[in-house]
N, C-alpha and C. Protein backbone atom coordinates (compact mmCIF):
# COMPACT_ATOMS: atom_id res chain seq x y z
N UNK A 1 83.30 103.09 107.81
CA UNK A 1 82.94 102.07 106.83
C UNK A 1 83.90 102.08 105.65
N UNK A 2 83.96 103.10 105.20
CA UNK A 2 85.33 103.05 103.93
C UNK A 2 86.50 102.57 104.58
N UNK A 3 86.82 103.02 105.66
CA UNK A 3 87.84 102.12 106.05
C UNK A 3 88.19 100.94 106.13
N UNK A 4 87.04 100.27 106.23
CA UNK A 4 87.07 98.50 106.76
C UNK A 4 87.01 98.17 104.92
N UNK A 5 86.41 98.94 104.43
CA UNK A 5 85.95 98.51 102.65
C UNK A 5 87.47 98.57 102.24
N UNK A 6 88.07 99.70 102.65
CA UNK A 6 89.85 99.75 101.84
C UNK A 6 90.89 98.96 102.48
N UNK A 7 90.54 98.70 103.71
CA UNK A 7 91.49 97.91 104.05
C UNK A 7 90.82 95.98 103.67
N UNK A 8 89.80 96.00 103.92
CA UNK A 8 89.42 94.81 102.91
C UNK A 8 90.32 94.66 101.77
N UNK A 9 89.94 95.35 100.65
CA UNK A 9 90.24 95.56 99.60
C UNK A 9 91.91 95.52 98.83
N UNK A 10 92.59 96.18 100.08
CA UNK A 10 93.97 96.31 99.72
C UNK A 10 94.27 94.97 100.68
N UNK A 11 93.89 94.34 101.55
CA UNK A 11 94.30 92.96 102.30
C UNK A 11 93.79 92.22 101.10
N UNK A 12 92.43 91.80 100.63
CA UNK A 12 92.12 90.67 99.69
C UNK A 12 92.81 91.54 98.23
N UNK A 13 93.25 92.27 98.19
CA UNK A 13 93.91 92.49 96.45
C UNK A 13 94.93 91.99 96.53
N UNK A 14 95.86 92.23 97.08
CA UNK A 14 96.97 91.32 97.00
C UNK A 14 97.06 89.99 96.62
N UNK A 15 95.99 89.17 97.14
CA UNK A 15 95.42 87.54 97.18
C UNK A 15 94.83 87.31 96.56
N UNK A 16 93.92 88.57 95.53
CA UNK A 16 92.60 88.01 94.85
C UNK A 16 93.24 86.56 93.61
N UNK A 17 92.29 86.01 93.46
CA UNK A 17 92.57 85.93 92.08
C UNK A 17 92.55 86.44 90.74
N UNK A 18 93.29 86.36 90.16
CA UNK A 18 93.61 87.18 88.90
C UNK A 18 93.36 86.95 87.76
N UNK A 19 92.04 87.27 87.22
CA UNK A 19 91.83 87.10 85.41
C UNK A 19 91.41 85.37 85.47
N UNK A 20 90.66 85.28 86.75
CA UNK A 20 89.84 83.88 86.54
C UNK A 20 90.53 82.61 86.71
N UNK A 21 91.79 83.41 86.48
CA UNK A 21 92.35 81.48 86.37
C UNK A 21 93.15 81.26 87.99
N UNK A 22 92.62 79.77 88.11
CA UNK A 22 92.90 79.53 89.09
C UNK A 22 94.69 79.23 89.96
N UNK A 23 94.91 79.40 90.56
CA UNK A 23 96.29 79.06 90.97
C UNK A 23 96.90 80.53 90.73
N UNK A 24 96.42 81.75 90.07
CA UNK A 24 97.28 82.34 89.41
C UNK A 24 96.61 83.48 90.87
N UNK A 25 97.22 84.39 91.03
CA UNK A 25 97.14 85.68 92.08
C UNK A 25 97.57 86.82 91.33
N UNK A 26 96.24 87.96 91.93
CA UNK A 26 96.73 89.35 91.69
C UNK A 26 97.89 90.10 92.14
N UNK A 27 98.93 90.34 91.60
CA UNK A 27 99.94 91.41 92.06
C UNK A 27 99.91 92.14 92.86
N UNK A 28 100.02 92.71 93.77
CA UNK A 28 99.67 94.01 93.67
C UNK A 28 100.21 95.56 92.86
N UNK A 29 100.95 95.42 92.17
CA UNK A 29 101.35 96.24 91.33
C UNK A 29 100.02 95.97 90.08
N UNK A 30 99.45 94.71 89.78
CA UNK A 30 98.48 94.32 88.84
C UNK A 30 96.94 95.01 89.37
N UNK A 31 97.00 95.05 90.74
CA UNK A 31 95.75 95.91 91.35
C UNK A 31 95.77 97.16 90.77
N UNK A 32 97.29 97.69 91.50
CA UNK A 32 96.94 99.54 91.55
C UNK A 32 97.00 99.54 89.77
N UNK A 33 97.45 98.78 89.07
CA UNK A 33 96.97 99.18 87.52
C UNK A 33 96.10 99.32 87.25
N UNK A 34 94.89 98.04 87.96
CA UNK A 34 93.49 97.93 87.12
C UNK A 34 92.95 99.12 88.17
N UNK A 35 93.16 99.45 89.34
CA UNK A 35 92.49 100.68 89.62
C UNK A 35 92.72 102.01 88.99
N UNK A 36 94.08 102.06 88.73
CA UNK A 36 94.18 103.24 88.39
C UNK A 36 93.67 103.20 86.44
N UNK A 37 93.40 102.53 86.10
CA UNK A 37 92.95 102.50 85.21
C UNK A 37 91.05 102.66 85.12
N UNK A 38 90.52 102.21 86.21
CA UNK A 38 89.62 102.42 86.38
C UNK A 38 89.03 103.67 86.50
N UNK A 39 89.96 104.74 87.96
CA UNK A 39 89.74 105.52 87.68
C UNK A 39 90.40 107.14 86.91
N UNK A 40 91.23 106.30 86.08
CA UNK A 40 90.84 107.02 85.36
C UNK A 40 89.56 107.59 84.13
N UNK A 41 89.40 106.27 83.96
CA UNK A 41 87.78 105.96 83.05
C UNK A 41 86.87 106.89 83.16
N UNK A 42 86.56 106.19 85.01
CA UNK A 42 85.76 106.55 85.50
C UNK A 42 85.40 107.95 85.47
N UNK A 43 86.41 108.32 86.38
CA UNK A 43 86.77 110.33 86.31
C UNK A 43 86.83 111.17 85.04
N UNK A 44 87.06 110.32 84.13
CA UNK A 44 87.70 110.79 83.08
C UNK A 44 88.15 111.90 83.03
N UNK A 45 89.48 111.33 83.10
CA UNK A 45 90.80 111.85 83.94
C UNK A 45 91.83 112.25 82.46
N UNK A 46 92.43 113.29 81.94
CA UNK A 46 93.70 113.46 81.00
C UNK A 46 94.35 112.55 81.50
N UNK A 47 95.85 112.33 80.57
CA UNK A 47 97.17 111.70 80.45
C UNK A 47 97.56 112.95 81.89
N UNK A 48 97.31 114.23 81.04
CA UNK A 48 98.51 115.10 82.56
C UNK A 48 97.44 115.01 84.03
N UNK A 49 96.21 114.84 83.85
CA UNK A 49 95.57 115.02 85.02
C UNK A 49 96.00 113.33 85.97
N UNK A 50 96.69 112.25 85.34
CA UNK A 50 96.77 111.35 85.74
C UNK A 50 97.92 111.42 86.37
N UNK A 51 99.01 111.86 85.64
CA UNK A 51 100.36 112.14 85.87
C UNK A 51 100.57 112.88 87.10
N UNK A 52 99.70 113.45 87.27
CA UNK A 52 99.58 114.53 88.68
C UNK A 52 98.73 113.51 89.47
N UNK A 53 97.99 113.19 89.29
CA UNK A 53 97.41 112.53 90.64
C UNK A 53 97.73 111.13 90.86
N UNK A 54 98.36 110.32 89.98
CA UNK A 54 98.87 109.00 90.68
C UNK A 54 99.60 108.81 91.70
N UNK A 55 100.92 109.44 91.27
CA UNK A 55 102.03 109.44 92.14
C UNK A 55 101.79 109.80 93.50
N UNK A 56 100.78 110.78 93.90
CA UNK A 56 100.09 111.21 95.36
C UNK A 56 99.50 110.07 95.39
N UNK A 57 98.36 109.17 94.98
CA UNK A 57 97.85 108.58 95.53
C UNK A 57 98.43 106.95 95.77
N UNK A 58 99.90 106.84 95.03
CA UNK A 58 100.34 105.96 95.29
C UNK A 58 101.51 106.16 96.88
N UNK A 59 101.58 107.15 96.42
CA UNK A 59 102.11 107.69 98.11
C UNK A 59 101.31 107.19 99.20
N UNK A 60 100.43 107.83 99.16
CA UNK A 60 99.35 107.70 100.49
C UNK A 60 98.81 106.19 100.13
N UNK A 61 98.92 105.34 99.42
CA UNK A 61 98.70 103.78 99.64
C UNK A 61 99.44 103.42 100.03
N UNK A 62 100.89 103.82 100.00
CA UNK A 62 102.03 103.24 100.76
C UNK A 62 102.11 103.42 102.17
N UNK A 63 102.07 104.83 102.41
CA UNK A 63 101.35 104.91 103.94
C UNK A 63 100.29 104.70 104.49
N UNK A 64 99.44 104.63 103.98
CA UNK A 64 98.66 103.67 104.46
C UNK A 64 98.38 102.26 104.75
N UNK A 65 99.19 101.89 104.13
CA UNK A 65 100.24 100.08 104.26
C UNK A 65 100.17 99.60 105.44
N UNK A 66 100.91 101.34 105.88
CA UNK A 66 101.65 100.82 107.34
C UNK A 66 100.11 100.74 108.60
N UNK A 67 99.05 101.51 108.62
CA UNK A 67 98.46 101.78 109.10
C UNK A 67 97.41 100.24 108.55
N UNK A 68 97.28 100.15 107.81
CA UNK A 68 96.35 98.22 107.54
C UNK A 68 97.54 97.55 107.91
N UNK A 69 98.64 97.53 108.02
CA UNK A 69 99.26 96.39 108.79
C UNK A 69 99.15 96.24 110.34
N UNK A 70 98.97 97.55 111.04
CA UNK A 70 98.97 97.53 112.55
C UNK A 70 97.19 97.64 113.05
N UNK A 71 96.11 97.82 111.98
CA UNK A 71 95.23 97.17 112.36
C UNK A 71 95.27 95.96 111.79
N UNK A 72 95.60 95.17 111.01
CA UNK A 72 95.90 93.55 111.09
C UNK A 72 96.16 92.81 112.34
N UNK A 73 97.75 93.44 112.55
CA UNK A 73 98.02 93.17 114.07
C UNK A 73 97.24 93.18 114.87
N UNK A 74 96.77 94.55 115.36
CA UNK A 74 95.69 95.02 116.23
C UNK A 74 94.23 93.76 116.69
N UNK A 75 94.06 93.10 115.10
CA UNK A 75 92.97 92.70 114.94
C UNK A 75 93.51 90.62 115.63
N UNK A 76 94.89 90.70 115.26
CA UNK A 76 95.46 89.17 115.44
C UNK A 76 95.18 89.23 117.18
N UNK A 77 95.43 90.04 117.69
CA UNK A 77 95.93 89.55 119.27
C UNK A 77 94.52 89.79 119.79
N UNK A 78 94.03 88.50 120.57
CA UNK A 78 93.03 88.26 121.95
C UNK A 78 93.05 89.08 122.90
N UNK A 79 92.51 90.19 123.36
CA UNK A 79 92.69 90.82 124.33
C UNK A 79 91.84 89.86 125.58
N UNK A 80 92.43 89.48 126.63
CA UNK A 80 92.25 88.47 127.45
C UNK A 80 91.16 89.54 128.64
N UNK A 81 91.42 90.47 129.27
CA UNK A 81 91.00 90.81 130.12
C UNK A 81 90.08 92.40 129.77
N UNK A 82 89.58 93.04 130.73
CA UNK A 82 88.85 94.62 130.60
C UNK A 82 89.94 95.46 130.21
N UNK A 83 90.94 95.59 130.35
CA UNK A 83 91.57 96.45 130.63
C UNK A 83 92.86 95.69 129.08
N UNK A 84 92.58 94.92 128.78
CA UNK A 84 93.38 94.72 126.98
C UNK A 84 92.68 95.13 126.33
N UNK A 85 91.40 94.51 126.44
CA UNK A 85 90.25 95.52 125.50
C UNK A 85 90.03 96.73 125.42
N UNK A 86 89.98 97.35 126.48
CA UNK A 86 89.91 98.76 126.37
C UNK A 86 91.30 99.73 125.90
N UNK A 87 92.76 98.78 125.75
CA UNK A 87 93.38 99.59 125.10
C UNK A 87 93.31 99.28 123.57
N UNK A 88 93.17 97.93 123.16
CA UNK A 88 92.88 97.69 121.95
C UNK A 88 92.17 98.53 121.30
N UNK A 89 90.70 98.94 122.04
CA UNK A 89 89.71 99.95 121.33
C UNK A 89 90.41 101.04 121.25
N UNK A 90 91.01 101.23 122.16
CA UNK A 90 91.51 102.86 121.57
C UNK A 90 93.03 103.03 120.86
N UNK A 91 93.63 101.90 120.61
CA UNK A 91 94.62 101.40 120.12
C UNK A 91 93.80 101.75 118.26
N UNK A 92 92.44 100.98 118.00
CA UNK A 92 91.85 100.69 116.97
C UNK A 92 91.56 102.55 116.41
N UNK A 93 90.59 103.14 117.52
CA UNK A 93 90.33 104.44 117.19
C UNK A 93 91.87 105.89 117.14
N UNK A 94 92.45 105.15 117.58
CA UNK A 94 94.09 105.70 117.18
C UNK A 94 94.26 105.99 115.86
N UNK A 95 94.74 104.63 115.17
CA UNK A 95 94.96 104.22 114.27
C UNK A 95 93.82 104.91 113.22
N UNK A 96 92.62 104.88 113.33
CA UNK A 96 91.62 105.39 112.17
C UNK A 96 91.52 106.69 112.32
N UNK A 97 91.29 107.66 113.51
CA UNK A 97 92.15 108.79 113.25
C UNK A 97 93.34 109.45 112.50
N UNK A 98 94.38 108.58 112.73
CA UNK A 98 95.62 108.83 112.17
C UNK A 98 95.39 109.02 110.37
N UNK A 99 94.48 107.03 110.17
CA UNK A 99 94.56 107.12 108.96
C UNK A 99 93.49 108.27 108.29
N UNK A 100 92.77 108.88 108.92
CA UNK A 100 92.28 110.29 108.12
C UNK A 100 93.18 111.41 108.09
N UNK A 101 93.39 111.25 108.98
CA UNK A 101 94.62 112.81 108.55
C UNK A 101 95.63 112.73 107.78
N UNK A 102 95.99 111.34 107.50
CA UNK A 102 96.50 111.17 106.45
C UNK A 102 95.75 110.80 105.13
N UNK A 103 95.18 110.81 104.86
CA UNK A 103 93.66 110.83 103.93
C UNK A 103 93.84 112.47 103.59
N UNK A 104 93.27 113.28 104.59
CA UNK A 104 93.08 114.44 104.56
C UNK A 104 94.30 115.24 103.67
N UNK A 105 95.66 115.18 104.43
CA UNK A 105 96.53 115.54 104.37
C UNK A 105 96.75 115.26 102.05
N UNK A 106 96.47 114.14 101.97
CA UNK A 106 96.66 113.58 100.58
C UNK A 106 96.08 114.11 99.75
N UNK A 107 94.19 114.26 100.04
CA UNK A 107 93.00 114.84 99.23
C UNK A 107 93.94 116.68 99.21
N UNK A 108 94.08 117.10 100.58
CA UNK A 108 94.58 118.55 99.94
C UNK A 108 95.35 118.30 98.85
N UNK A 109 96.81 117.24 98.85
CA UNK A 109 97.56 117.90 97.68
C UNK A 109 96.86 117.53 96.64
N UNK A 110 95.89 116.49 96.26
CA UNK A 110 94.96 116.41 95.00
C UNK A 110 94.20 117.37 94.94
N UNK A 111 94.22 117.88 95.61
CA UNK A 111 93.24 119.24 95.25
C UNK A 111 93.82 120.28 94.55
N UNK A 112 95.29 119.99 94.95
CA UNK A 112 96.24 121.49 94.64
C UNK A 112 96.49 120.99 93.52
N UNK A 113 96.74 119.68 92.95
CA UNK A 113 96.97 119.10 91.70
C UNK A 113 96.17 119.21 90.25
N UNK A 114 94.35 118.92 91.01
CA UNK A 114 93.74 119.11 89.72
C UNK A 114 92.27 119.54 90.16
N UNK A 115 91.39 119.99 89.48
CA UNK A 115 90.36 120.46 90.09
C UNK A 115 89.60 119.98 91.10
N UNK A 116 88.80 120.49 92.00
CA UNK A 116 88.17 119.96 93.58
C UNK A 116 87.05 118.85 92.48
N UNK A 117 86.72 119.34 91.70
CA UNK A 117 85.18 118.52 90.72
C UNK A 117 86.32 117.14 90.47
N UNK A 118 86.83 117.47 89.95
CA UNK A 118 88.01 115.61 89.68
C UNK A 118 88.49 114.85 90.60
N UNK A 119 88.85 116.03 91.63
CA UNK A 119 89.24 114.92 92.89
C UNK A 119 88.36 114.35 93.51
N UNK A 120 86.73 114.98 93.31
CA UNK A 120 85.42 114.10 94.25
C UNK A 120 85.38 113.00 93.12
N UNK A 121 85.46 113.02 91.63
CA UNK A 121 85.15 112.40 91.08
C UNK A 121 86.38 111.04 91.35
N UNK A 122 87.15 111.29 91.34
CA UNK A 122 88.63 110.27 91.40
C UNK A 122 87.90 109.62 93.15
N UNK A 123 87.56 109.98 94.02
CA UNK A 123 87.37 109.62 95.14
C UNK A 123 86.37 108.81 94.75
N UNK A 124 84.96 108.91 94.27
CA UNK A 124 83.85 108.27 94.03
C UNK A 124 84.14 107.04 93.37
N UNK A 125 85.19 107.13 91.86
CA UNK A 125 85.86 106.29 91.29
C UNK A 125 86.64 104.85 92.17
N UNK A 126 87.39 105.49 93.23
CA UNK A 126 88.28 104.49 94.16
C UNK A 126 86.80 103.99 94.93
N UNK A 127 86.23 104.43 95.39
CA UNK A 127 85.13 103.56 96.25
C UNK A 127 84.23 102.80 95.25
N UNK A 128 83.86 102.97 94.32
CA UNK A 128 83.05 101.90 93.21
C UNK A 128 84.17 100.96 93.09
N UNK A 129 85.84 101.10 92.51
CA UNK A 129 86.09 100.12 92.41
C UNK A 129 86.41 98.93 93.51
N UNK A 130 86.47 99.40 94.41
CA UNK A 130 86.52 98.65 95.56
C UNK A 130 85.49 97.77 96.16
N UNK A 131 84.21 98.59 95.62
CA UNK A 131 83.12 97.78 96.22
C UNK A 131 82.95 96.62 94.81
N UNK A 132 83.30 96.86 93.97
CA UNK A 132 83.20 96.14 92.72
C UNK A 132 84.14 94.68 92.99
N UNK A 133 85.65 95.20 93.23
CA UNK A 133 86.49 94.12 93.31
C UNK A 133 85.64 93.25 94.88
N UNK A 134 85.30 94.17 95.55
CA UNK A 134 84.83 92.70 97.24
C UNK A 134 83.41 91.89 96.51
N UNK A 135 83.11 92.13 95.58
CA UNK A 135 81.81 91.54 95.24
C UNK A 135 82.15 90.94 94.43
N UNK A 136 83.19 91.05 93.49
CA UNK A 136 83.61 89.83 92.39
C UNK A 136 84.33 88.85 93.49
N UNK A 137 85.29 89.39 93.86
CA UNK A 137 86.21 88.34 94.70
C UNK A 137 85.29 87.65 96.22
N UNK A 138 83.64 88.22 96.47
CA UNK A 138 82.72 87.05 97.30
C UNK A 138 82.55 86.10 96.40
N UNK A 139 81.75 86.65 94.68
CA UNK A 139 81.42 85.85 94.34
C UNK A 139 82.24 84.23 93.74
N UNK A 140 83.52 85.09 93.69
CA UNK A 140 84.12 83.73 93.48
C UNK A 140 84.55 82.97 94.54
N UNK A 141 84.75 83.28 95.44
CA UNK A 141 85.11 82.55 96.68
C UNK A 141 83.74 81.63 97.00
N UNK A 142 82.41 81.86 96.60
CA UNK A 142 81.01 81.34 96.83
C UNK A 142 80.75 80.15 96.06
N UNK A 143 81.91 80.40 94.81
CA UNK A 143 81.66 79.09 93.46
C UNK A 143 82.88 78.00 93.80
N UNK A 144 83.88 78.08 94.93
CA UNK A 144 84.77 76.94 94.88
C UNK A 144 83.93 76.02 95.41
C-alpha cells in the first residue's frame, strides 16, 4: 500500500497543481521542498539533523525514479494472453521487492545518520505528507 501511495504521489507531484493557481504546475524540485520542509516540521528535525538526512533521501528518490518508471511501463502494456499476465505479475512483484531493499538499504544509512526515534519519525512525516498532498490534489481535481 505505501507503495502505490508513493508512487501516486511522486507520478501526480510532478503534475499537481501548484499554490492554487490554475495553468501553473508543481516542480518537482518545488515538491521535494515542500516535503522536505514538512518533514522537517513534522520530525522536528535540526539544521544538522536535516543536512544528514536529505541528501540520502534524495538519493533513494532518485532511485526510486527508476523503479516508478518501469512500473508505469509495466502498468501501460495489455498483457493479451495467460502467460503475459503471469509474467507481468511477477514482472510487478519483482520490481516491489527490489523497491524495498532499496528502501531498506536507505532507512539503514538514516539510521547511521541520526537517531532510530527520528528516522521513524521522518518516515511517519513522508507518509502524512503524501496522504495529505493525494487528498488535496482529489479534492481539486473534484472542483474543475
Amino acid at each position: 500500500m505505501v507503495l502505490v501511495v508513493m508512487f501516486l504521489t511522486f507520478s501526480l507531484g510532478i503534475n499537481a497543481q501548484g499554490n492554487g493557481r490554475p495553468g501553473k504546475r508543481l516542480s518537482k524540485e518545488q515538491f521535494v521542498a515542500e516535503l522536505e520542509k514538512f518533514i522537517a516540521a513534522e520530525a522536528e528535525l535540526t539544521p544538522q539533523e536535516c543536512n544528514k538526512l536529505f541528501p540520502i533521501m534524495r538519493e533513494m528518490y532518485g532511485k526510486q525514479r527508476l523503479y516508478f518508471d518501469k512500473l508505469k511501463q509495466l502498468h501501460q502494456k495489455s498483457p493479451q494472453n495467460e502467460e503475459d499476465c503471469r509474467n507481468a505479475v511477477k514482472q510487478r512483484d519483482k520490481i516491489d521487492l527490489d523497491m524495498k531493499k532499496l528502501q531498506q538499504t536507505y532507512h539503514n544509512k538514516m539510521l547511521d545518520a541520526v537517531s532510530p526515534c527520528k528516522v521513524v519519525k521522518v518516515l511517519n512525516a513522508e507518509d502524512k505528507f503524501h496522504r495529505t498532498k493525494l487528498k488535496d490534489w482529489s479534492r481539486k481535481g473534484n472542483n474543475r
